[in-house]
Protein backbone atom coordinates (compact mmCIF):
# COMPACT_ATOMS: atom_id res chain seq x y z
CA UNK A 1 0.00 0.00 0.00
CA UNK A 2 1.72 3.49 -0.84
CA UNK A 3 0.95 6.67 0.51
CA UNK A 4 -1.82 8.43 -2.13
CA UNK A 5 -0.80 11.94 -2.42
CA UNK A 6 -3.11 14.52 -4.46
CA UNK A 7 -2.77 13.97 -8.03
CA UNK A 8 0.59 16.84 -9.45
CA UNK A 9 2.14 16.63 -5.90
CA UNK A 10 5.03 15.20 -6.56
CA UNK A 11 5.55 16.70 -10.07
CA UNK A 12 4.62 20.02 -7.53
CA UNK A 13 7.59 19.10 -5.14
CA UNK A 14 10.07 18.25 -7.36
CA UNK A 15 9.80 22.16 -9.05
CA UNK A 16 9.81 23.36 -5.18
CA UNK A 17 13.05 21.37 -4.32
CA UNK A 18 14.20 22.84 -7.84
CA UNK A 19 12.98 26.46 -6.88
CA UNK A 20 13.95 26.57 -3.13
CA UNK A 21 13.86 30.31 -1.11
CA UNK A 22 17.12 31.50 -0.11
CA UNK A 23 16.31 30.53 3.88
CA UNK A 24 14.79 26.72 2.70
CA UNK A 25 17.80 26.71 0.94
CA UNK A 26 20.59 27.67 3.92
CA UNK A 27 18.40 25.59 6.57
CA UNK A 28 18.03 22.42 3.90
CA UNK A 29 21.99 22.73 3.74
CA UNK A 30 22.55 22.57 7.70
CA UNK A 31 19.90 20.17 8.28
CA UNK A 32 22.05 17.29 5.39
CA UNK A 33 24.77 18.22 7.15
CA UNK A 34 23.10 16.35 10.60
CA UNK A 35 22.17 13.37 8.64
CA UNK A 36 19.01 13.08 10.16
CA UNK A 37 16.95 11.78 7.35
CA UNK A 38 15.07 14.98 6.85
CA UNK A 39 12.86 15.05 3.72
CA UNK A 40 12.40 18.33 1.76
CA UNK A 41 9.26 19.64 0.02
CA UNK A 42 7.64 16.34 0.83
CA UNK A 43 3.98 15.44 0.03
CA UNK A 44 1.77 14.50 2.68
CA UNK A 45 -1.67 14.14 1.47
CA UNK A 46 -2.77 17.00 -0.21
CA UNK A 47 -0.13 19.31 1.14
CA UNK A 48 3.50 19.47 0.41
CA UNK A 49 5.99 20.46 3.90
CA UNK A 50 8.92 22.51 3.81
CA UNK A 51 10.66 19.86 5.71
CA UNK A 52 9.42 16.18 7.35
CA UNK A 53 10.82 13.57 9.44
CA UNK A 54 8.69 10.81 9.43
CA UNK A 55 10.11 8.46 11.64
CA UNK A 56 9.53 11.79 14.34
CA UNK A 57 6.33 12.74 12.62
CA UNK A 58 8.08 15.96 12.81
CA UNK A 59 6.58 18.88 9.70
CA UNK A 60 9.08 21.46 9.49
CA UNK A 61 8.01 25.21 7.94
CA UNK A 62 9.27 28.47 7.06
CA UNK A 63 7.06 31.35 6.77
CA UNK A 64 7.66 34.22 4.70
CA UNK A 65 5.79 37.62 5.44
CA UNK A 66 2.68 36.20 3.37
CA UNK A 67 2.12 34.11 5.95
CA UNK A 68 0.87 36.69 8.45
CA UNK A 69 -2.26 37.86 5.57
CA UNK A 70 -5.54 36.98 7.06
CA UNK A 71 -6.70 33.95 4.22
CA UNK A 72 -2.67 32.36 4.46
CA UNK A 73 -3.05 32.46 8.90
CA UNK A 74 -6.75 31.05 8.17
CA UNK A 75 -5.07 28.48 5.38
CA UNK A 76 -2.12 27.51 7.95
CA UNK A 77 -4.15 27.13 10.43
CA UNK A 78 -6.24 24.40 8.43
CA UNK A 79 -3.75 22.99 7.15
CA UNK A 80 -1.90 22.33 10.37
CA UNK A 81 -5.30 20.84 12.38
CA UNK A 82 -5.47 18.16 9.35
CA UNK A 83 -1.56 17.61 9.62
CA UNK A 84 -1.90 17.11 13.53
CA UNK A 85 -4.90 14.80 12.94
CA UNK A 86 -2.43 12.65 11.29
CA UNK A 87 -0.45 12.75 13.90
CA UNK A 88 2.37 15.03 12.97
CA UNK A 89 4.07 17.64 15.25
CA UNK A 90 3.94 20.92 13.34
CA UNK A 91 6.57 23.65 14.03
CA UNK A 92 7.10 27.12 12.16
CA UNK A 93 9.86 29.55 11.80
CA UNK A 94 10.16 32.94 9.95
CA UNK A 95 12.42 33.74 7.01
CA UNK A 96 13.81 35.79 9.63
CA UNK A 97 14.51 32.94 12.17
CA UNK A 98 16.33 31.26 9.91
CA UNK A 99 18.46 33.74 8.06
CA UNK A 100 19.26 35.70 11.48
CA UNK A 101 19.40 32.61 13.91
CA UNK A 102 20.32 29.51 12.01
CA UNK A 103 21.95 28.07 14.56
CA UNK A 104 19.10 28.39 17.16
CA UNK A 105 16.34 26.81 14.62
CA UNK A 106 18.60 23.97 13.83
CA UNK A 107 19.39 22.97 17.45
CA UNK A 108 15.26 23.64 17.96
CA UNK A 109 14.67 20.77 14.91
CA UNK A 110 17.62 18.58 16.02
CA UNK A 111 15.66 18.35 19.59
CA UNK A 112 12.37 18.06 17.78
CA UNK A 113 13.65 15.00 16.31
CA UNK A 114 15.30 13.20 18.97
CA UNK A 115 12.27 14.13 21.48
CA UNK A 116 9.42 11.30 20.75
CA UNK A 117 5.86 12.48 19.04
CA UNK A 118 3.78 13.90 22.34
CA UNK A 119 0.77 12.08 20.58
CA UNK A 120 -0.04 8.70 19.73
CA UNK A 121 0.21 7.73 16.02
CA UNK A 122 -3.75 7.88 14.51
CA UNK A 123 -6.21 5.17 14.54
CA UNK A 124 -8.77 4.73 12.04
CA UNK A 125 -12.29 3.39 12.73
CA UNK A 126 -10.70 1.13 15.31
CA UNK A 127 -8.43 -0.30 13.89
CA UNK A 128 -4.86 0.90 14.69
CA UNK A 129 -2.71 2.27 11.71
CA UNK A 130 1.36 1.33 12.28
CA UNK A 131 4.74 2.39 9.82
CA UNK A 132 6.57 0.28 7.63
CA UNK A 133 8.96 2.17 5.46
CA UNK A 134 7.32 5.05 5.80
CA UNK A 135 3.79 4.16 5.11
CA UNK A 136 0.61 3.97 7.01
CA UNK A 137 -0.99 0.07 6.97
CA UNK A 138 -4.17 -1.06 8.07
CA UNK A 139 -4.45 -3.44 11.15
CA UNK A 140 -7.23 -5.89 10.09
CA UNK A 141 -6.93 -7.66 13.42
């Protein structure tokens, strides 16, 4: 069973890793560095993240200032409740974060990380939901 991601959002990442922002780009550069399997631009269901760690559940953004215009709070904040509900930890840092404190926000992700999920992974209509290779299978017992 594979992960079903909306249909283009792949093609969608791939021109996102290809057109990074200059802070993704420093941040994406430092995080390699810690070889902490960090994905960038990765799909999760409809949405794409900046960065993920899946074995963490850990999404990873970077605001810009469009971020703080009432329909892109309003958008975040949706899009973060449906990320949570899959059990993801969510945590957000401003193009000025990074490009002023890069140190700071990559010690704040590299304890993100190593600290374990503060939720449960999600169940399903009962039925719990557990990872292998970084996909979500049903438990039909």
């Amino acid at each position: 069973m594979r992960a079903r991601h909306l249909t283009g959002a792949v093609g969608r990442a791939r021109r996102l890793r290809r057109d990074m922002t200059f802070p993704e780009r420093i941040l994406w550069d430092e995080l390699r560095r810690l070889r902490l399997n960090i994905r960038r631009q990765a799909p999760i269901g409809r949405y794409i993240a900046d960065f993920a760690h899946h074995d963490s559940r850990l999404i990873v953004e970077i605001d810009g200032p469009l971020h703080d215009e009432p329909q892109a709070v309003a958008y975040d904040a949706e899009r973060t409740a449906w990320l949570e509900k899959q059990g993801f930890r969510v945590i957000r840092f401003s193009t000025k974060q990074v490009t002023d404190g890069l140190p700071d926000v990559v010690d704040a992700i590299r304890s993100a990380v190593l600290s374990p999920p503060s939720q449960p992974f999600p169940h399903q209509g009962g039925r719990a939901l557990w990872r292998a290779r970084d996909q979500w299978v049903r438990d039909e017992n």
